[in-house]
C-alpha atoms as a PDB file:
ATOM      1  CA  UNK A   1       0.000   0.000   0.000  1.00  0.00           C
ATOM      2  CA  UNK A   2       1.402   3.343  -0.739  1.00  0.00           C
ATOM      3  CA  UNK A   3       1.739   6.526   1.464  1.00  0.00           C
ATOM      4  CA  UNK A   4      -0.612   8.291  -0.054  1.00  0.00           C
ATOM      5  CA  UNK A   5      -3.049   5.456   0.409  1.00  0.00           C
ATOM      6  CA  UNK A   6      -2.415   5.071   3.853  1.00  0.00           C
ATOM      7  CA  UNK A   7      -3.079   8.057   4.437  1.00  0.00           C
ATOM      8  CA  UNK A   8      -6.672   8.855   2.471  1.00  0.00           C
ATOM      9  CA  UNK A   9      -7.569   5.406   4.603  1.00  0.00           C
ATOM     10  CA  UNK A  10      -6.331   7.398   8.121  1.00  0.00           C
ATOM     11  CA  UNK A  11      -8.418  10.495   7.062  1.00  0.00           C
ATOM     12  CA  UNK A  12     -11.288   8.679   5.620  1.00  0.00           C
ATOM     13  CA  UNK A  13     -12.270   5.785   8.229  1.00  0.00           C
ATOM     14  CA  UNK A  14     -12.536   8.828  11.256  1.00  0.00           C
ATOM     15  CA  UNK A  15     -14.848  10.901   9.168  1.00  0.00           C
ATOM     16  CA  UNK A  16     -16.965   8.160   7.900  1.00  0.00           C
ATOM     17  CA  UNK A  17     -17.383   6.874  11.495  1.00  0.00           C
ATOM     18  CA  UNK A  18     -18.295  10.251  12.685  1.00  0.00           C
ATOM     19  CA  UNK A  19     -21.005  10.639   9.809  1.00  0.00           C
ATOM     20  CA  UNK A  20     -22.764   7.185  11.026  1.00  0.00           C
ATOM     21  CA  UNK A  21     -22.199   8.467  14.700  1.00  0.00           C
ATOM     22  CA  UNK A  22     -24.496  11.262  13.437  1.00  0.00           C
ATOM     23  CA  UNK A  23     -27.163   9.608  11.814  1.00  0.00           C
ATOM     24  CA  UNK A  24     -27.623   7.197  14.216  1.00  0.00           C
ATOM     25  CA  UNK A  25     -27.626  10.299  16.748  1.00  0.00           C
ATOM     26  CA  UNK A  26     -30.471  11.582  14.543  1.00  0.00           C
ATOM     27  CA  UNK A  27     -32.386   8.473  14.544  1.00  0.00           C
ATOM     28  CA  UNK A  28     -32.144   7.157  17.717  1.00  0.00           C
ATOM     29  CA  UNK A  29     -31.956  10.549  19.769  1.00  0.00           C
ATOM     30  CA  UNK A  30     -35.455  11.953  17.888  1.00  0.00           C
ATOM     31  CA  UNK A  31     -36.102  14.479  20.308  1.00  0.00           C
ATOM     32  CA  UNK A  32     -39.561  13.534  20.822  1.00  0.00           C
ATOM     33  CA  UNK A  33     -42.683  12.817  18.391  1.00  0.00           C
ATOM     34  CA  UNK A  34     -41.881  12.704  15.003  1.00  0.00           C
ATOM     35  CA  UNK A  35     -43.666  14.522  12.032  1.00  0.00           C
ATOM     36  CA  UNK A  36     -45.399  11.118  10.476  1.00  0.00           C
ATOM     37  CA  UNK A  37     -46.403  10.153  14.588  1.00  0.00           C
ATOM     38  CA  UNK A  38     -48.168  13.984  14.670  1.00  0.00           C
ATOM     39  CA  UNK A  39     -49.909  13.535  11.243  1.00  0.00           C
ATOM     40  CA  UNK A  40     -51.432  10.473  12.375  1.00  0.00           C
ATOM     41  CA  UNK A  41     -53.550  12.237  14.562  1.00  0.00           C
ATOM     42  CA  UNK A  42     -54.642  15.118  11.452  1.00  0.00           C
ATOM     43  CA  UNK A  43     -58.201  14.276  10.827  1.00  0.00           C
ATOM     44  CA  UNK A  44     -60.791  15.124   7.323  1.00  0.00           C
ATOM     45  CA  UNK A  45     -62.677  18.040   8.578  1.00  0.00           C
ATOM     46  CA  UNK A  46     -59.977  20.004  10.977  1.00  0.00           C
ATOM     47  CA  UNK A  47     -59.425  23.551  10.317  1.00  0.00           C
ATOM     48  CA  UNK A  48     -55.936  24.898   9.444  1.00  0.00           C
ATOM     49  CA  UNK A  49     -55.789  26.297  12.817  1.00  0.00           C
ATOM     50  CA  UNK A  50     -55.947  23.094  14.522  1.00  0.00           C
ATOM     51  CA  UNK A  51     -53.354  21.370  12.225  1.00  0.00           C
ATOM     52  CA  UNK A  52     -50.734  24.043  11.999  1.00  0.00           C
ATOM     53  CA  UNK A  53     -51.337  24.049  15.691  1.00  0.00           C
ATOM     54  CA  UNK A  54     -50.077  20.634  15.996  1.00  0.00           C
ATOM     55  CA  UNK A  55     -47.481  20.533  13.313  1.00  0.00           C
ATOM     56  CA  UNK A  56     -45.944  23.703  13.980  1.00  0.00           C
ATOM     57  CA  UNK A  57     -45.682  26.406  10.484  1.00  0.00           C
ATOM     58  CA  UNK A  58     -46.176  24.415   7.429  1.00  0.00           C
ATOM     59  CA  UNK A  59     -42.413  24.554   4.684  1.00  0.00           C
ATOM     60  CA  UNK A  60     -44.685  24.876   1.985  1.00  0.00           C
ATOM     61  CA  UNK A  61     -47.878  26.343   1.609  1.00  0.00           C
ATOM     62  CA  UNK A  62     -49.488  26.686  -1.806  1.00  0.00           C
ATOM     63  CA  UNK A  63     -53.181  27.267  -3.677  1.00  0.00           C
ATOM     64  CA  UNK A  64     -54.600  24.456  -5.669  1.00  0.00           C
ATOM     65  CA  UNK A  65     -55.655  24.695  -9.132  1.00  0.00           C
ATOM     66  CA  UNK A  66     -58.935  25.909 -10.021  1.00  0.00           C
ATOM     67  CA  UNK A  67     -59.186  27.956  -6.802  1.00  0.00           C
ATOM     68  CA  UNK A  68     -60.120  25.100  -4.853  1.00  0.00           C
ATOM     69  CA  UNK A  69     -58.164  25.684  -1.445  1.00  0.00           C
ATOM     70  CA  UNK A  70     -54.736  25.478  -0.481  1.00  0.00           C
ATOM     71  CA  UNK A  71     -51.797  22.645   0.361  1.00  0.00           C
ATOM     72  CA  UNK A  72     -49.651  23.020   3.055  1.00  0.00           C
ATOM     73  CA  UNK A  73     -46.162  20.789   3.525  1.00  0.00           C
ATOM     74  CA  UNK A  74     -44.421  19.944   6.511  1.00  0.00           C
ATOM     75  CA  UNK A  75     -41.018  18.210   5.809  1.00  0.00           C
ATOM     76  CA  UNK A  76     -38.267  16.342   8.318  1.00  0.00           C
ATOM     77  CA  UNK A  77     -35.325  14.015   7.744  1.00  0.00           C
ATOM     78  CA  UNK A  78     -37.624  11.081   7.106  1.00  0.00           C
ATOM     79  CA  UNK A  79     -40.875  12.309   6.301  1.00  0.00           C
ATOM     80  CA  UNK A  80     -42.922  14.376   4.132  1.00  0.00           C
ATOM     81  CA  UNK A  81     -46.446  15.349   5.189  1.00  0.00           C
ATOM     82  CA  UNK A  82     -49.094  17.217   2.462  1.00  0.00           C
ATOM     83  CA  UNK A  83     -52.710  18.310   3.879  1.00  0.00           C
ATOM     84  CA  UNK A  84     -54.827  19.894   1.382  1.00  0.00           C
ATOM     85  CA  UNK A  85     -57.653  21.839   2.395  1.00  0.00           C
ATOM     86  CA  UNK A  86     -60.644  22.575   0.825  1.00  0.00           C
ATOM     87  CA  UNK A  87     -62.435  26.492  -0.140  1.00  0.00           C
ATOM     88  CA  UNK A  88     -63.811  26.279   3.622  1.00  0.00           C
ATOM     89  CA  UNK A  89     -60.457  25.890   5.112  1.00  0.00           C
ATOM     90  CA  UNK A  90     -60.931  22.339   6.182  1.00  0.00           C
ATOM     91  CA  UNK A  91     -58.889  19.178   5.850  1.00  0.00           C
ATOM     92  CA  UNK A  92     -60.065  17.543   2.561  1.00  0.00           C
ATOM     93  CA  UNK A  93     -56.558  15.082   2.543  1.00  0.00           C
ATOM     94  CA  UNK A  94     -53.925  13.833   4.086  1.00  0.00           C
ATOM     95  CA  UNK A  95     -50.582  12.262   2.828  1.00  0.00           C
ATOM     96  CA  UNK A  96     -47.173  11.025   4.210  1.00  0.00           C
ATOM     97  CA  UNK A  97     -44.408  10.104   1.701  1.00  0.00           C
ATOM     98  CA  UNK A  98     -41.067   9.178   3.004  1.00  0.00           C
ATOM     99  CA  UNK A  99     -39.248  12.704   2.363  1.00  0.00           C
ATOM    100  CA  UNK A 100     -35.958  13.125   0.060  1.00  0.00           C
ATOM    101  CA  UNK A 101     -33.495  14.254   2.708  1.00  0.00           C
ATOM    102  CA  UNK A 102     -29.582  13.558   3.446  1.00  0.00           C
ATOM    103  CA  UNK A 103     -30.488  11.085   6.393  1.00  0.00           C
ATOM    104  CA  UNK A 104     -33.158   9.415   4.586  1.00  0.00           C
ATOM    105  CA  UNK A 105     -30.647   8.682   1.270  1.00  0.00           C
ATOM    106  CA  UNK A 106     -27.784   7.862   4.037  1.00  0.00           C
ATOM    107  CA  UNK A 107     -29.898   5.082   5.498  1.00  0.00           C
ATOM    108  CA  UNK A 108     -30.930   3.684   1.862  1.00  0.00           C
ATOM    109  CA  UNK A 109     -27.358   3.534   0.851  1.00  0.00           C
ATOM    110  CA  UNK A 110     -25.976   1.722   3.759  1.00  0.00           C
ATOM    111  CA  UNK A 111     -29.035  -1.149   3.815  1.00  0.00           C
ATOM    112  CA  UNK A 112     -27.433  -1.621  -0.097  1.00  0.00           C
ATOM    113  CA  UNK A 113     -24.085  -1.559   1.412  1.00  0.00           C
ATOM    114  CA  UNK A 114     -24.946  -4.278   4.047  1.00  0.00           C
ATOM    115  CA  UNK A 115     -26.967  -6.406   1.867  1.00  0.00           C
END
């Protein structure tokens, strides 16, 4: 093995271990209930009040075609939550998608890595 080898190996095994330390950090540490846990508990016919309420102010918030309400987005390191409401301001929909974030890619390339 050559010197210069060595020593990308020396500088590359520390950082990788302290970018797992992190996500696992992430993961494991959560800091209480997550966004998809929260969501669960959204409900067809809540006002915007009451959800933004329990999710906290929405990343997104946008007016559906045709004038017929609005969506609002709430994103985190795993998940992605839409709620569209209708003209009245109520919940019409609800949907969680895993979300397209650093962690979330981290974790998918590592399961290939270990399979």
């Amino acid at each position: 093995m050559s010197p210069r080898t060595r020593r990308r190996l020396l500088i590359a095994a520390p950082v990788l271990a302290l970018v797992l330390a992190g996500v696992a950090l992430l993961l494991l540490a959560g800091g209480g209930p997550g966004l998809k846990s929260c969501a669960a508990s959204i409900t067809v016919g809540m006002s915007r009040e009451e959800v933004v309420k329990l999710l906290g102010p929405p990343v997104l918030d946008m007016d559906r075609t045709g004038g017929r309400g609005t969506t609002l987005v709430w994103v985190d390191q795993l998940w992605q939550v839409d709620v569209q409401f209708g003209r009245g301001g109520r919940v019409e929909s609800i949907g969680c998608v895993p979300s397209d974030s650093f962690v979330r890619r981290t974790m998918g390339r590592l399961s290939r890595l270990l399979k």
